[in-house]
N, C-alpha and C. Protein backbone atom coordinates (compact mmCIF):
# COMPACT_ATOMS: atom_id res chain seq x y z
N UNK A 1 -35.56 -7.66 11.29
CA UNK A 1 -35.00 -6.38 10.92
C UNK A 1 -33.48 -6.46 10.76
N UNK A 2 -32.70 -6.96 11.65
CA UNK A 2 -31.72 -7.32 11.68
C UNK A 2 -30.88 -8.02 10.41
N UNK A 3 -32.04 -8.86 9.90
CA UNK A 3 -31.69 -10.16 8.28
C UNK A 3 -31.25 -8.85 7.31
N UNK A 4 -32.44 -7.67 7.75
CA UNK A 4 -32.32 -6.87 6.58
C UNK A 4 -31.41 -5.98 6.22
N UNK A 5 -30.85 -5.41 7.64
CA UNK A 5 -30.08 -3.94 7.79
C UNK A 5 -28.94 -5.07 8.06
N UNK A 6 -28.18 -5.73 8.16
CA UNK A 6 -27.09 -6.32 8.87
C UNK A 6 -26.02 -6.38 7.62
N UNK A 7 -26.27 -7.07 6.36
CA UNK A 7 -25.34 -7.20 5.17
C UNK A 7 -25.28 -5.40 5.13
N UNK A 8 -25.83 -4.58 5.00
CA UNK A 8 -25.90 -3.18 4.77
C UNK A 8 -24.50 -2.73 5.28
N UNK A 9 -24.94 -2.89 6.91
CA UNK A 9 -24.08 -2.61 7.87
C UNK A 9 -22.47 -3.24 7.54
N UNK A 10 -22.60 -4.25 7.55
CA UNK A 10 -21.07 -4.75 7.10
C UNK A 10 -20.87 -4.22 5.88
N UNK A 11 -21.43 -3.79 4.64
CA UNK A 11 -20.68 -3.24 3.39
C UNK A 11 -20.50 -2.04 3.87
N UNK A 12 -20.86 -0.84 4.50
CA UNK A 12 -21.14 0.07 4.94
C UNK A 12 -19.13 0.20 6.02
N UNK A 13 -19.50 -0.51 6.79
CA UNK A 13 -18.30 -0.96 7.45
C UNK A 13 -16.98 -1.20 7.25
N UNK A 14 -17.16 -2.19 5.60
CA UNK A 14 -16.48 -2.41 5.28
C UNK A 14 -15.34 -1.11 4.38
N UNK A 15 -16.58 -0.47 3.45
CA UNK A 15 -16.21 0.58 2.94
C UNK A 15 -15.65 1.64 3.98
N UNK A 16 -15.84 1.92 4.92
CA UNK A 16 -15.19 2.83 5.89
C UNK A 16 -13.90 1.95 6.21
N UNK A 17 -13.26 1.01 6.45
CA UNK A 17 -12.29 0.87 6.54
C UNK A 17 -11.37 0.90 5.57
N UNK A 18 -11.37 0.74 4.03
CA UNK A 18 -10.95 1.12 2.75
C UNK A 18 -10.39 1.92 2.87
N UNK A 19 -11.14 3.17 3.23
CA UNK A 19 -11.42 4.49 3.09
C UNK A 19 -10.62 5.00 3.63
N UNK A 20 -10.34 4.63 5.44
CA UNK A 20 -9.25 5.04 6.43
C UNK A 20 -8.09 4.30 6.07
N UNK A 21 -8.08 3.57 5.30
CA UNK A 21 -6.44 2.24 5.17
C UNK A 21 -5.71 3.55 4.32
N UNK A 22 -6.64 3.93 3.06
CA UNK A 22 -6.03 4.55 2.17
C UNK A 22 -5.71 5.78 2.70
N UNK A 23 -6.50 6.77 3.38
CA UNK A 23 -5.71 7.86 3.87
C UNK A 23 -4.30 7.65 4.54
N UNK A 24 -4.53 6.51 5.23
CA UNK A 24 -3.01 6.51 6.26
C UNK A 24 -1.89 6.63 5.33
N UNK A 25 -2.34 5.60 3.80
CA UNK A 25 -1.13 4.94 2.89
C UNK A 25 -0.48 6.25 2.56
N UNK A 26 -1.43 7.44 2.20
CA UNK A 26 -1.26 8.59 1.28
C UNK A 26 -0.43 9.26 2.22
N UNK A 27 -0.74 9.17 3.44
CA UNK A 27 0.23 10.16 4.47
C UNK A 27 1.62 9.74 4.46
N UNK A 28 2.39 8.65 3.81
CA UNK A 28 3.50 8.27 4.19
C UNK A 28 4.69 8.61 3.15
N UNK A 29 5.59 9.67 3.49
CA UNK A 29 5.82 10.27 1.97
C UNK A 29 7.14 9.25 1.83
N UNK A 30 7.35 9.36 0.69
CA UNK A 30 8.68 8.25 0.09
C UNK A 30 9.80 8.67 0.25
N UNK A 31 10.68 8.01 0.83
CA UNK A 31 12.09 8.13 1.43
C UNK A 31 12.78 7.87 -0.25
N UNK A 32 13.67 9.13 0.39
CA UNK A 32 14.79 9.15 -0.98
C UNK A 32 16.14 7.91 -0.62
N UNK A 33 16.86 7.51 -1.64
CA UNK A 33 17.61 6.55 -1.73
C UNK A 33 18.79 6.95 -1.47
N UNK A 34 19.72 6.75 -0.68
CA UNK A 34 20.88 7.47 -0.30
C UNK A 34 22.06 6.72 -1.41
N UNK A 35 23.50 7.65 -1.54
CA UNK A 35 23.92 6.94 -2.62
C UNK A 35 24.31 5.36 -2.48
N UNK A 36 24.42 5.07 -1.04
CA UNK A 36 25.25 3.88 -1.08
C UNK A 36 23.81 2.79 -1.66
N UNK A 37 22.70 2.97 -1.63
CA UNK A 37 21.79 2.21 -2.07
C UNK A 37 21.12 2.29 -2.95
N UNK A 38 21.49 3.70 -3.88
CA UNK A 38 21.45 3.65 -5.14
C UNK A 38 22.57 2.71 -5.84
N UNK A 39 23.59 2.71 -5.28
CA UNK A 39 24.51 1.68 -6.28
C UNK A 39 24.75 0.47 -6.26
N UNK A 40 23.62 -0.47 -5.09
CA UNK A 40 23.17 -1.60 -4.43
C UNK A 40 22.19 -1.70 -5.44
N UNK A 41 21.25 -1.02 -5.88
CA UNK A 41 20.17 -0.98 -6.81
C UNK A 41 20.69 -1.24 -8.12
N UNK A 42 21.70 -0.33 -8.55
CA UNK A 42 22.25 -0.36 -9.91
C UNK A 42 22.75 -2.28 -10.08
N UNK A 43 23.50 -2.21 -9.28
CA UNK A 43 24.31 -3.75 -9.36
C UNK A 43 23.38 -4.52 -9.25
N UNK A 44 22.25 -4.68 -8.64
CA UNK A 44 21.37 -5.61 -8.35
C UNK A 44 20.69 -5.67 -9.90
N UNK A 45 20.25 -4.75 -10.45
CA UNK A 45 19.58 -4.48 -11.79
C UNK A 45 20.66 -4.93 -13.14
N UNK A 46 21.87 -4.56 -12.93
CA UNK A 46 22.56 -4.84 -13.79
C UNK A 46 22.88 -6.23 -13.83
N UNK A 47 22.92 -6.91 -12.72
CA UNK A 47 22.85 -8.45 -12.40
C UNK A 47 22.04 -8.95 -12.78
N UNK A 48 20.83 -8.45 -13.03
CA UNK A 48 19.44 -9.03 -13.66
C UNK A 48 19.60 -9.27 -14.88
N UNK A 49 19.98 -8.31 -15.74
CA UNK A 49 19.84 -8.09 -16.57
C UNK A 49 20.97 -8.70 -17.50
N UNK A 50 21.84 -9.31 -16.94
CA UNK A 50 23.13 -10.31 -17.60
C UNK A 50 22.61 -11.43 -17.55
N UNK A 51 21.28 -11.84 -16.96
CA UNK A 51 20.59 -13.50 -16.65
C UNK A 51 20.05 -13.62 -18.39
């Protein structure tokens, strides 16, 4: 019984942890960029972009 219900159980399992990873992700709201690291960003990008 076990051979039969056991792969079940782990996809079953598996899908419930998916499930809870992604709620946590959604709860975490995105931090805004303060200016001094918006203009760390700019230079870093503009540095790229002279390669």
């Amino acid at each position: 019984m076990l051979l039969w219900l056991g792969p079940g159980l782990f996809v079953l399992a598996g899908a419930g942890v998916i499930i809870a990873r992604r709620a946590v992700v959604r709860d975490i709201p995105d931090a805004a960029l303060s200016a001094e690291e918006r203009q760390r960003l700019a230079a870093l990008l503009k540095e790229g972009k002279e390669r």
